[in-house]
PDB file of N, CA and C in Angstrom:
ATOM      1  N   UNK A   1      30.259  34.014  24.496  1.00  0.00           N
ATOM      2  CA  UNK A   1      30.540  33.295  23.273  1.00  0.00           C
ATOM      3  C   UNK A   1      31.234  31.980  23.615  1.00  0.00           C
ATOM      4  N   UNK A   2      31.040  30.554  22.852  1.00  0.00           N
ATOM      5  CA  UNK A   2      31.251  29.477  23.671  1.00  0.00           C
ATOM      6  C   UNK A   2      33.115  29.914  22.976  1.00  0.00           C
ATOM      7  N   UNK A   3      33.654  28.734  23.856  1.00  0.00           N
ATOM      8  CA  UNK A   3      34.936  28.693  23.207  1.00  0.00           C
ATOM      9  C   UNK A   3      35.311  27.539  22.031  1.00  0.00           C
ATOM     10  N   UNK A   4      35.834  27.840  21.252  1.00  0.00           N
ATOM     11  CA  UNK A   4      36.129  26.870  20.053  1.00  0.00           C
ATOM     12  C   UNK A   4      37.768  25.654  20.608  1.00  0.00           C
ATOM     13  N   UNK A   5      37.127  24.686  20.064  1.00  0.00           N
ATOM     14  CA  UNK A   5      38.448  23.878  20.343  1.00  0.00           C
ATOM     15  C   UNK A   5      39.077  23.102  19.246  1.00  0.00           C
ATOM     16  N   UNK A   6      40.291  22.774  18.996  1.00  0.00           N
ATOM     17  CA  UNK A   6      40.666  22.576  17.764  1.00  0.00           C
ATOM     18  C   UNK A   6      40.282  20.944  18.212  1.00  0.00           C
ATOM     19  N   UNK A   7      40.219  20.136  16.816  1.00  0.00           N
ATOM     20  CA  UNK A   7      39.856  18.981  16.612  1.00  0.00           C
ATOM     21  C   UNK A   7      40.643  17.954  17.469  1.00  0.00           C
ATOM     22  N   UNK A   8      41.727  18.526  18.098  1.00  0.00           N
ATOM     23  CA  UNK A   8      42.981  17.787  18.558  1.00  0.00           C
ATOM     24  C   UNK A   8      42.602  17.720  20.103  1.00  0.00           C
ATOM     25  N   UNK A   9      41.471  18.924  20.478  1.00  0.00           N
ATOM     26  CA  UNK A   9      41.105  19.103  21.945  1.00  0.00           C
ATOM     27  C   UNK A   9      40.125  17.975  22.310  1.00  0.00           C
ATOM     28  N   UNK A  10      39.376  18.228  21.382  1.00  0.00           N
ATOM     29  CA  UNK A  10      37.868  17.882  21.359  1.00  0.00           C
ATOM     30  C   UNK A  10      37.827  17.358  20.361  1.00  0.00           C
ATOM     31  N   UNK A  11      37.757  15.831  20.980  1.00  0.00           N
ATOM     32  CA  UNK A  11      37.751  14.459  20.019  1.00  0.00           C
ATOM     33  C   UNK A  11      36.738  13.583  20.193  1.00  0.00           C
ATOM     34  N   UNK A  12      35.931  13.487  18.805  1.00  0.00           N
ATOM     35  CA  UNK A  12      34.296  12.803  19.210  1.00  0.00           C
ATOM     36  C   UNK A  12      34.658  11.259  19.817  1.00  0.00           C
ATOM     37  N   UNK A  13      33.779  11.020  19.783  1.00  0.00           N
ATOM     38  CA  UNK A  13      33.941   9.449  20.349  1.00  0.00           C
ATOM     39  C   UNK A  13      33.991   8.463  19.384  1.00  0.00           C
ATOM     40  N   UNK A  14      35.107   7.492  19.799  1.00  0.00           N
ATOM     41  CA  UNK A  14      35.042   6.780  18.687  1.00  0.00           C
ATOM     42  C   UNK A  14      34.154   5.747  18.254  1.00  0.00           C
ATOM     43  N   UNK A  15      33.736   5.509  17.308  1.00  0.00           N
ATOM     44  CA  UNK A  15      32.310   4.662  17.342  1.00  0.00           C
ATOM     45  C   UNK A  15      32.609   3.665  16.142  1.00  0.00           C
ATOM     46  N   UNK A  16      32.289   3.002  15.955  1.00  0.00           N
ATOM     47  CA  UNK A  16      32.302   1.849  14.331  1.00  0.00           C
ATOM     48  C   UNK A  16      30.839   2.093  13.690  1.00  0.00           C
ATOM     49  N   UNK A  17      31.116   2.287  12.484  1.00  0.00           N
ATOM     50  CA  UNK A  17      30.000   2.309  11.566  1.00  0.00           C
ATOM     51  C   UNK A  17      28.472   1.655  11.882  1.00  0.00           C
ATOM     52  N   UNK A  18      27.378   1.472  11.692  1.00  0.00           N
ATOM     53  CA  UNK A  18      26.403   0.857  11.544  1.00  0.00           C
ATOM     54  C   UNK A  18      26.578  -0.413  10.297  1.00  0.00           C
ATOM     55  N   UNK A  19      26.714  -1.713  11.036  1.00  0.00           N
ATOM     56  CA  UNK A  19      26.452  -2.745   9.845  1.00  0.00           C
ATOM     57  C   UNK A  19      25.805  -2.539   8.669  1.00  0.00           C
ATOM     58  N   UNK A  20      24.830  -2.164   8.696  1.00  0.00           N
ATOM     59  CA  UNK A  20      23.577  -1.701   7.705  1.00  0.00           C
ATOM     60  C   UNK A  20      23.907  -0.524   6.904  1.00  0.00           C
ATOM     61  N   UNK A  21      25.131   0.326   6.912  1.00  0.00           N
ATOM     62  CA  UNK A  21      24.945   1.897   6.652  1.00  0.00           C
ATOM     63  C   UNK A  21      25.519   1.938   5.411  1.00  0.00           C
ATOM     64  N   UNK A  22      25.173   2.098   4.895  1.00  0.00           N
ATOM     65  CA  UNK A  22      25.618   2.488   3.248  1.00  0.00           C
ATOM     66  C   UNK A  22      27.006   3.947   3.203  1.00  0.00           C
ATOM     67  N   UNK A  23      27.918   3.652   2.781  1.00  0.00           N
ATOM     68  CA  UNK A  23      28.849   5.266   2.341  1.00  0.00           C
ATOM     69  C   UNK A  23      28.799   5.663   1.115  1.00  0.00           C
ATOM     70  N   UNK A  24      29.408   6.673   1.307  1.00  0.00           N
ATOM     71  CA  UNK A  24      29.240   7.403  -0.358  1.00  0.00           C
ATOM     72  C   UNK A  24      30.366   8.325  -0.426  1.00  0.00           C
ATOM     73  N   UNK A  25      31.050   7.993  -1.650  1.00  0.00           N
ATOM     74  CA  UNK A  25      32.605   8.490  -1.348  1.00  0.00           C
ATOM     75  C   UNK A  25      32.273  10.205  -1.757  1.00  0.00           C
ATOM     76  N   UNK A  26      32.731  11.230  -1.184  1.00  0.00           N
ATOM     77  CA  UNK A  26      32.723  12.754  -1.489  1.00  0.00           C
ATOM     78  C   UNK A  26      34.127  13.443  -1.497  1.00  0.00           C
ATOM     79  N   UNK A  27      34.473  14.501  -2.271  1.00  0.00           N
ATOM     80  CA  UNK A  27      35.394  14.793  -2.452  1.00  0.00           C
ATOM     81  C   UNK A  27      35.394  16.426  -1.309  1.00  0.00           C
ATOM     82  N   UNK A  28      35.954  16.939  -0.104  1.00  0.00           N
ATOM     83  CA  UNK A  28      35.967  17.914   0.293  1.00  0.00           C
ATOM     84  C   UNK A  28      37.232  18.906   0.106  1.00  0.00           C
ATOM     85  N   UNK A  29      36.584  20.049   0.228  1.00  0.00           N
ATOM     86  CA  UNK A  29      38.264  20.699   0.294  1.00  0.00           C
ATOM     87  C   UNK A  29      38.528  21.528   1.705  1.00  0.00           C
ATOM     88  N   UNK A  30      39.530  21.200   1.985  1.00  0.00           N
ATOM     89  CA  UNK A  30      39.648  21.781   3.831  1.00  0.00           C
ATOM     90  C   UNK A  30      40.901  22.752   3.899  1.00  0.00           C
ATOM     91  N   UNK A  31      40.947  23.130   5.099  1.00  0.00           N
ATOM     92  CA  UNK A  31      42.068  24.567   4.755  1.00  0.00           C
ATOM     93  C   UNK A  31      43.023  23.359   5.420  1.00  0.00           C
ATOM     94  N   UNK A  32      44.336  23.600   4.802  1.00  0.00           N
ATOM     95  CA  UNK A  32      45.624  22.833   5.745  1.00  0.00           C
ATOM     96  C   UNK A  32      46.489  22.488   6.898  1.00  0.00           C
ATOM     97  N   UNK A  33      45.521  23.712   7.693  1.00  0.00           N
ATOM     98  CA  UNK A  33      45.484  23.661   9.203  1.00  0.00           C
ATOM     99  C   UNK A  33      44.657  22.514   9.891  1.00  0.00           C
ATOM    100  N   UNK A  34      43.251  22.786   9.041  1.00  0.00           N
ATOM    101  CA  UNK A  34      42.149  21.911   9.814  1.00  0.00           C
ATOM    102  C   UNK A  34      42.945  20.814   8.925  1.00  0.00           C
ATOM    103  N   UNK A  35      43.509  19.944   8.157  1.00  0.00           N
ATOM    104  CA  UNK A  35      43.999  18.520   7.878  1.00  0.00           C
ATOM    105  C   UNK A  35      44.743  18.050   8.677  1.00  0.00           C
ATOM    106  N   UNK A  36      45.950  19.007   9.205  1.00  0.00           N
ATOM    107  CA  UNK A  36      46.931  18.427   9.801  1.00  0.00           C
ATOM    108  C   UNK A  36      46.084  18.651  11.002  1.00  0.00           C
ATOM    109  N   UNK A  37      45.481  19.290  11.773  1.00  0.00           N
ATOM    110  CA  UNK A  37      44.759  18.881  13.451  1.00  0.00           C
ATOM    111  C   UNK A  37      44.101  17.940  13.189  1.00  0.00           C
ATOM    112  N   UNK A  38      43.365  17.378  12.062  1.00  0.00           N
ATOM    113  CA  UNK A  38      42.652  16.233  11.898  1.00  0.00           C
ATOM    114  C   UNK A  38      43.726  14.717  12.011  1.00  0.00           C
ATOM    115  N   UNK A  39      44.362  14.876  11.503  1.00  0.00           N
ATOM    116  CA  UNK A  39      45.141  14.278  11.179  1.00  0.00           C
ATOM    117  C   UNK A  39      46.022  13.404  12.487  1.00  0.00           C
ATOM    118  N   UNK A  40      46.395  14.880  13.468  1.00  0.00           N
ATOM    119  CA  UNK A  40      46.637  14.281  14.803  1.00  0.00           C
ATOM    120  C   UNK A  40      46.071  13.516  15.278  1.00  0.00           C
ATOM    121  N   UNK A  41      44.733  14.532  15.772  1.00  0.00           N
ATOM    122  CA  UNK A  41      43.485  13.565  16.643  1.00  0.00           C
ATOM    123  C   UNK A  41      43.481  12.238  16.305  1.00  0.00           C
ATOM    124  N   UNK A  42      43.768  11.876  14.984  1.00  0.00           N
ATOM    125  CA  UNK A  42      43.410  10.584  14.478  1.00  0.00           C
ATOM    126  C   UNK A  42      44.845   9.676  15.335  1.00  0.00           C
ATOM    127  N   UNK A  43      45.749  10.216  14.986  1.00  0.00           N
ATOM    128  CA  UNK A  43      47.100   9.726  15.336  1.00  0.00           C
ATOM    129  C   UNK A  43      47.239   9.404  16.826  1.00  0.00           C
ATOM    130  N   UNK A  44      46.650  10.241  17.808  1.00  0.00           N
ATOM    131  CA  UNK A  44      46.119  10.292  19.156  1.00  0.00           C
ATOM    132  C   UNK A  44      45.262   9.370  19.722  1.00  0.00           C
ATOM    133  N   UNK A  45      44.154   8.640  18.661  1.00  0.00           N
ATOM    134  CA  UNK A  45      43.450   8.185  19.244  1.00  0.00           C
ATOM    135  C   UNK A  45      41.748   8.708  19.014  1.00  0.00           C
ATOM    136  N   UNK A  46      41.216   9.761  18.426  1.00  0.00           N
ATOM    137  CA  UNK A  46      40.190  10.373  18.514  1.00  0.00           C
ATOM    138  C   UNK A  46      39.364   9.643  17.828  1.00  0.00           C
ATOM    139  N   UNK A  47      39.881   8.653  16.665  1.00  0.00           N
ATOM    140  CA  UNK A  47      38.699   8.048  16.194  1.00  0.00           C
ATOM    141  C   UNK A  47      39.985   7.217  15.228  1.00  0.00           C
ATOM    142  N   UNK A  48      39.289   5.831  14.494  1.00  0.00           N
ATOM    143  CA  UNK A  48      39.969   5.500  13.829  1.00  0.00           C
ATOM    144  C   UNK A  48      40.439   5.598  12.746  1.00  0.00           C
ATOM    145  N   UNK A  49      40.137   6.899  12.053  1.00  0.00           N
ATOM    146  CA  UNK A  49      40.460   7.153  10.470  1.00  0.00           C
ATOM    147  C   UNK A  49      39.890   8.764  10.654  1.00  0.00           C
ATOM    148  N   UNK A  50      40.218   9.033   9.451  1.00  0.00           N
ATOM    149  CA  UNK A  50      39.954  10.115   8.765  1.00  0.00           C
ATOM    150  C   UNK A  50      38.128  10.564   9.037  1.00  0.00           C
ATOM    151  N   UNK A  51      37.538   9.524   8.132  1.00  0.00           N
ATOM    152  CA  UNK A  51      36.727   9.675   7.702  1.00  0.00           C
ATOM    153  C   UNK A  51      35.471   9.929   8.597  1.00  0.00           C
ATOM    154  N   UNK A  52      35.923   9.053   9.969  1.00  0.00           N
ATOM    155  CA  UNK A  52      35.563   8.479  11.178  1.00  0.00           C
ATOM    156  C   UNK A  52      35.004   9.661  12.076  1.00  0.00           C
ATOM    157  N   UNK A  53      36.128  10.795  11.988  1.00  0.00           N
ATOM    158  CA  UNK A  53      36.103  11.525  12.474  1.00  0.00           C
ATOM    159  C   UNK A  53      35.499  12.837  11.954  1.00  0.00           C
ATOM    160  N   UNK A  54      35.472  12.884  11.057  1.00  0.00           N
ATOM    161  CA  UNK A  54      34.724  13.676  10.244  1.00  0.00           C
ATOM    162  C   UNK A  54      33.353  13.892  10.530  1.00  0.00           C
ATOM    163  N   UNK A  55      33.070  12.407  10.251  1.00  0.00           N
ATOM    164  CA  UNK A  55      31.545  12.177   9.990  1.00  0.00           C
ATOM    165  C   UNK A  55      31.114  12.391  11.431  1.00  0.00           C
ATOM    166  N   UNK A  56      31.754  11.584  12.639  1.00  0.00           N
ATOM    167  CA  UNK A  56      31.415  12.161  13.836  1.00  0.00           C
ATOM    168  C   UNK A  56      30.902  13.639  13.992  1.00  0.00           C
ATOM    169  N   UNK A  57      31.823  14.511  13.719  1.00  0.00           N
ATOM    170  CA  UNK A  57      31.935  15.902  13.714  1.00  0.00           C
ATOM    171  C   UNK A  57      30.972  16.974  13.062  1.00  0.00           C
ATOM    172  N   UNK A  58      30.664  15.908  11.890  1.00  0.00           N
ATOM    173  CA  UNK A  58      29.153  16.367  10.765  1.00  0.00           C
ATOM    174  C   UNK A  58      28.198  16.317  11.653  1.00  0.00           C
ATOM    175  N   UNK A  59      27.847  14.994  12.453  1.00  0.00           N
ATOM    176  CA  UNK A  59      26.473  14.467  12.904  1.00  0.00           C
ATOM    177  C   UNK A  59      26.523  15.524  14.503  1.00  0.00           C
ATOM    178  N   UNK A  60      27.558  15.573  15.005  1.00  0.00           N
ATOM    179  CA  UNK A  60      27.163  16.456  15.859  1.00  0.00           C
ATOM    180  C   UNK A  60      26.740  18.043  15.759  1.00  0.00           C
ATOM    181  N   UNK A  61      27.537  18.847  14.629  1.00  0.00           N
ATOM    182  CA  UNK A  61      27.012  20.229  14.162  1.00  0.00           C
ATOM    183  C   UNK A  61      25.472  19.691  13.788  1.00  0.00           C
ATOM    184  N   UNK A  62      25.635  18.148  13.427  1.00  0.00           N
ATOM    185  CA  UNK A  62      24.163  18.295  12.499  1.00  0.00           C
ATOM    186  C   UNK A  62      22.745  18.314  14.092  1.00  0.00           C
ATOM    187  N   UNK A  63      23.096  17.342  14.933  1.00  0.00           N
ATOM    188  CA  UNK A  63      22.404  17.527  16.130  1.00  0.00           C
ATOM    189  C   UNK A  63      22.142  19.212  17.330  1.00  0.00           C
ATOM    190  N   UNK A  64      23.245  19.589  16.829  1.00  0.00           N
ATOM    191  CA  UNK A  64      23.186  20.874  17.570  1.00  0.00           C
ATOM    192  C   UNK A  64      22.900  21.863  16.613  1.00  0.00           C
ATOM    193  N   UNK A  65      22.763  21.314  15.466  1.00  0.00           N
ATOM    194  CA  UNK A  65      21.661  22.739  14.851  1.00  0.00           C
ATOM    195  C   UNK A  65      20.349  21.954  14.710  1.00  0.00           C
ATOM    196  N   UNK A  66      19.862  20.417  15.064  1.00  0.00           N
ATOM    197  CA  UNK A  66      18.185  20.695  15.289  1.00  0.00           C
ATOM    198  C   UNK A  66      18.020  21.092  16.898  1.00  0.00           C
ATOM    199  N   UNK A  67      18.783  20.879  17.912  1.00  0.00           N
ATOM    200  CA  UNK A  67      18.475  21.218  18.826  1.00  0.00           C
ATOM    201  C   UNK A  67      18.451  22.693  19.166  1.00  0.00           C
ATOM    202  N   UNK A  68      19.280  23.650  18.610  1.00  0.00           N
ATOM    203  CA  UNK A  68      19.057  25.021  18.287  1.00  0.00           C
ATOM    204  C   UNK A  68      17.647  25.549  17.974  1.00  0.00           C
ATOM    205  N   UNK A  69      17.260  24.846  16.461  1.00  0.00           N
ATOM    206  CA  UNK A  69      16.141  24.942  16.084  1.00  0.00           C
ATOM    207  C   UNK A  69      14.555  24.630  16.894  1.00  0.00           C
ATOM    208  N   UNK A  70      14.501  23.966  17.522  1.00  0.00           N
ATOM    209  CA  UNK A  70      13.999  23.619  18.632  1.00  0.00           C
ATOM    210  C   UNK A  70      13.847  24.531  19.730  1.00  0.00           C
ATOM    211  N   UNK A  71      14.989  24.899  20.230  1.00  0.00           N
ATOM    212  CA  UNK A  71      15.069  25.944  21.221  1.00  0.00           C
ATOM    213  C   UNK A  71      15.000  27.066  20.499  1.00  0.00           C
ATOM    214  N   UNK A  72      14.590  27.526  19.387  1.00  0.00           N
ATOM    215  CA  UNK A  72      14.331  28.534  19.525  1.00  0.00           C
ATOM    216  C   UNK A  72      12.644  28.227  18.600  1.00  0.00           C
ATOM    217  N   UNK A  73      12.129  27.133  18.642  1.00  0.00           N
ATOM    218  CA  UNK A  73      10.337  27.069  18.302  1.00  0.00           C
ATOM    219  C   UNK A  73      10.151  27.473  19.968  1.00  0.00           C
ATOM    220  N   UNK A  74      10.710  26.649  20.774  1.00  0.00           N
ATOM    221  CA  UNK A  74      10.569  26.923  22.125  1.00  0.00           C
ATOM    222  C   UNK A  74      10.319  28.426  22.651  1.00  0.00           C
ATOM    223  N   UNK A  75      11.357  29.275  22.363  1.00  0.00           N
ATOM    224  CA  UNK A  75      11.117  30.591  22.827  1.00  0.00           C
ATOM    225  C   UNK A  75      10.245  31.294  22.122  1.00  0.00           C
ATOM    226  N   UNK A  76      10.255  30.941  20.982  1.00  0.00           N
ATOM    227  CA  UNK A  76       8.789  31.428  19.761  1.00  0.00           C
ATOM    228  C   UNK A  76       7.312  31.414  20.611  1.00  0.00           C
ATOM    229  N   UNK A  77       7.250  30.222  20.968  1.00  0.00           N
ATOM    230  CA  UNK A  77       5.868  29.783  21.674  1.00  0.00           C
ATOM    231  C   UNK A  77       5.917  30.483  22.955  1.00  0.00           C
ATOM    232  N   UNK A  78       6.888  30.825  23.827  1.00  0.00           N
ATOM    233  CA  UNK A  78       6.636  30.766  25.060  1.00  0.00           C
ATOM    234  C   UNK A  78       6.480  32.837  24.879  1.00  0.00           C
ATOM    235  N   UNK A  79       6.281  33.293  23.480  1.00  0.00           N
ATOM    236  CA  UNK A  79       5.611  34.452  23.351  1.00  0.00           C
ATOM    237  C   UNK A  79       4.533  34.743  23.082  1.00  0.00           C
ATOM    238  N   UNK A  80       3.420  33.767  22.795  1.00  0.00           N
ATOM    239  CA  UNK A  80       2.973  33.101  22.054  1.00  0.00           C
ATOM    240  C   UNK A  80       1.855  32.923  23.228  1.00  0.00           C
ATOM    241  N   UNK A  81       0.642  34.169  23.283  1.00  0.00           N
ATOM    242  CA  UNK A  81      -0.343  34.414  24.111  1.00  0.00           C
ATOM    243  C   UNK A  81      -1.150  32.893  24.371  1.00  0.00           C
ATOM    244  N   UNK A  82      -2.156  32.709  23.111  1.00  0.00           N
ATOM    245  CA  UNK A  82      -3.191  31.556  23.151  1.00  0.00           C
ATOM    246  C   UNK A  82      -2.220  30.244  23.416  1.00  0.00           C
ATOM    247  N   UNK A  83      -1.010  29.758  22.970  1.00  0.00           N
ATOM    248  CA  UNK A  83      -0.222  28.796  23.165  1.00  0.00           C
ATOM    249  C   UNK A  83       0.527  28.755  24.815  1.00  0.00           C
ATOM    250  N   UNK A  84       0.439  29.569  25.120  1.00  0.00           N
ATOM    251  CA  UNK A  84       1.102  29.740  26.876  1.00  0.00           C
ATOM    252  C   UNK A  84      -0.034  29.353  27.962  1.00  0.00           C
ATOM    253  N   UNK A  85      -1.549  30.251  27.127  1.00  0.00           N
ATOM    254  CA  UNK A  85      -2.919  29.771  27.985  1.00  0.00           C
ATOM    255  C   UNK A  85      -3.284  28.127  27.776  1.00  0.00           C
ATOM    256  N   UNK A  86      -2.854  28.059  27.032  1.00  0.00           N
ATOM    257  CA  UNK A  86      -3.138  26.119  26.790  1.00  0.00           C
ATOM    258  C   UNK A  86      -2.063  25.675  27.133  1.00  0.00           C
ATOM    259  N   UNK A  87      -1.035  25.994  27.133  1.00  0.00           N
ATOM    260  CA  UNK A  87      -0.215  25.176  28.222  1.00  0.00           C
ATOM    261  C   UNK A  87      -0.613  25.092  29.890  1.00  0.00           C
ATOM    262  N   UNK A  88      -0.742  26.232  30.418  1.00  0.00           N
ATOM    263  CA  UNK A  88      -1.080  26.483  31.706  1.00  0.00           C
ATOM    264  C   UNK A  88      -2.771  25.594  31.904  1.00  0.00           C
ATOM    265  N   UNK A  89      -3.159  25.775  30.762  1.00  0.00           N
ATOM    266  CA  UNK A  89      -4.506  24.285  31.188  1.00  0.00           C
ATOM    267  C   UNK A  89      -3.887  23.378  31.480  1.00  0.00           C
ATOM    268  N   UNK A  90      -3.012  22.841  30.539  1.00  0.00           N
ATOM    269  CA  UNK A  90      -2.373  21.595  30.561  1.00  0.00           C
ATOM    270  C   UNK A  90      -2.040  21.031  31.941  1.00  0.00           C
ATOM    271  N   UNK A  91      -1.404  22.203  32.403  1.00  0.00           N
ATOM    272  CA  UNK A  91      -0.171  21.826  33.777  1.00  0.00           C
ATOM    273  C   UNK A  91      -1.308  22.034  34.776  1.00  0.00           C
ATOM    274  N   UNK A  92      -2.808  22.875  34.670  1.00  0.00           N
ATOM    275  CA  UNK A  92      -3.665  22.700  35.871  1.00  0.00           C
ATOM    276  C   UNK A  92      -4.279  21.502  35.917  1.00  0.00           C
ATOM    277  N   UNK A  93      -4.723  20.252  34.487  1.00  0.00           N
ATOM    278  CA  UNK A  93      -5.134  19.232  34.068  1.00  0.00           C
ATOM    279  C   UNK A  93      -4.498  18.474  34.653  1.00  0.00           C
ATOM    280  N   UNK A  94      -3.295  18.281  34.572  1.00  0.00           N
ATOM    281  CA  UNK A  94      -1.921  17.480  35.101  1.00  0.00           C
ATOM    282  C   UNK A  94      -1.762  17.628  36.286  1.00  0.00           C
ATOM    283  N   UNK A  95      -1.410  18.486  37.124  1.00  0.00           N
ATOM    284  CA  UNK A  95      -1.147  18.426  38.273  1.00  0.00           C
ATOM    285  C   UNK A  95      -2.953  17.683  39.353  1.00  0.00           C
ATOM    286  N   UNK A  96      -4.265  17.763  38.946  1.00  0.00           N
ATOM    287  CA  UNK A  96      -5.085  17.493  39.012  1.00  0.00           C
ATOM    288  C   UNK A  96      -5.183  16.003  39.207  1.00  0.00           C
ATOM    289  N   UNK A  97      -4.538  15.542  37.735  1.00  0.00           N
ATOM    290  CA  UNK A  97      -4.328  13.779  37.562  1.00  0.00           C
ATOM    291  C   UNK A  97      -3.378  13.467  38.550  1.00  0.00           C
ATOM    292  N   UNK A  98      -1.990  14.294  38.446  1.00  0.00           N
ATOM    293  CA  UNK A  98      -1.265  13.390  39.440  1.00  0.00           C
ATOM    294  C   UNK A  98      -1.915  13.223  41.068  1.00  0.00           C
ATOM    295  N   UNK A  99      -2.638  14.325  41.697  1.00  0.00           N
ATOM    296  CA  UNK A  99      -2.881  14.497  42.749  1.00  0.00           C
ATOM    297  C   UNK A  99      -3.904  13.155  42.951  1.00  0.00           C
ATOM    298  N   UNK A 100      -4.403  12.748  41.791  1.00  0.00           N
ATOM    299  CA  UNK A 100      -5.990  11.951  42.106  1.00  0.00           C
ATOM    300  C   UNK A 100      -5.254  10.610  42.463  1.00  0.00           C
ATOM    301  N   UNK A 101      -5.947  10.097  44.029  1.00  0.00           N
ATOM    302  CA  UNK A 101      -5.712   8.888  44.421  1.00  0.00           C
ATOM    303  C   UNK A 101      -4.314   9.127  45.282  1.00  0.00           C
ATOM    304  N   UNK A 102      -3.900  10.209  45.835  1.00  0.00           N
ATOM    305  CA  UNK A 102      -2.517  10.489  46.527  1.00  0.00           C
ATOM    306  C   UNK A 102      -2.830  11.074  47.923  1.00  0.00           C
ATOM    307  N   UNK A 103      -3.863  10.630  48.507  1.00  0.00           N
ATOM    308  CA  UNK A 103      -4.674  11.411  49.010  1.00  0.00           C
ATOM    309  C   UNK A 103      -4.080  10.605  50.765  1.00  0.00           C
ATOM    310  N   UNK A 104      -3.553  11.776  51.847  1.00  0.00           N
ATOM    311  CA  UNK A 104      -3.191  11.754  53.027  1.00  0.00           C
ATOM    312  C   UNK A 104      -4.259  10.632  53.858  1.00  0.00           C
ATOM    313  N   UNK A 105      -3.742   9.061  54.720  1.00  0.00           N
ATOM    314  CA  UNK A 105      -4.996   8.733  55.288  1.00  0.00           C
ATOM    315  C   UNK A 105      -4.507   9.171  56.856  1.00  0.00           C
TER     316      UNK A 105
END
């Protein structure tokens, strides 16, 4: 099981907005533990605001649940009889191309 780190450990990177990016103000409600560790990190250095850090923190759960999702179409397929035989064409096709013109004089 991975280990969890409080916001104060594991501090996203700090980044500045996108010129172009539109916000949209939202109202959340957080338990009073996670405010005040937020709150540090910020005080520390983890990002420059509140909000900053947040949103960091969104976009990465949000990246590691498509990459989850992904890895597991991945293991789907690799059960996945007719889809494993067309891969293995693939990689005999491929290794075929790379070999052509590599040829010992």
């Amino acid at each position: 099981m991975p280990r969890s780190h409080s916001p104060a450990q594991s501090k996203p990177v700090p980044r500045r907005r996108r010129a172009n990016s539109r916000t949209v103000k939202k109202t959340f409600t957080l338990a009073e533990e996670t405010v005040r560790l937020l709150v540090t990190a910020v005080r520390e250095g983890g990002t420059e605001n509140l909000s900053a850090y947040v949103e960091a923190a969104i976009e990465e759960k949000l990246r590691r649940s498509r990459r989850d999702e992904l890895y597991d179409a991945y293991q789907a397929a690799s059960h996945d009889a007719h889809f494993m035989s067309d891969m293995r064409g693939v990689v005999k096709d491929f290794r075929r191309a790379a070999a052509d013109g590599l040829h010992d004089d």
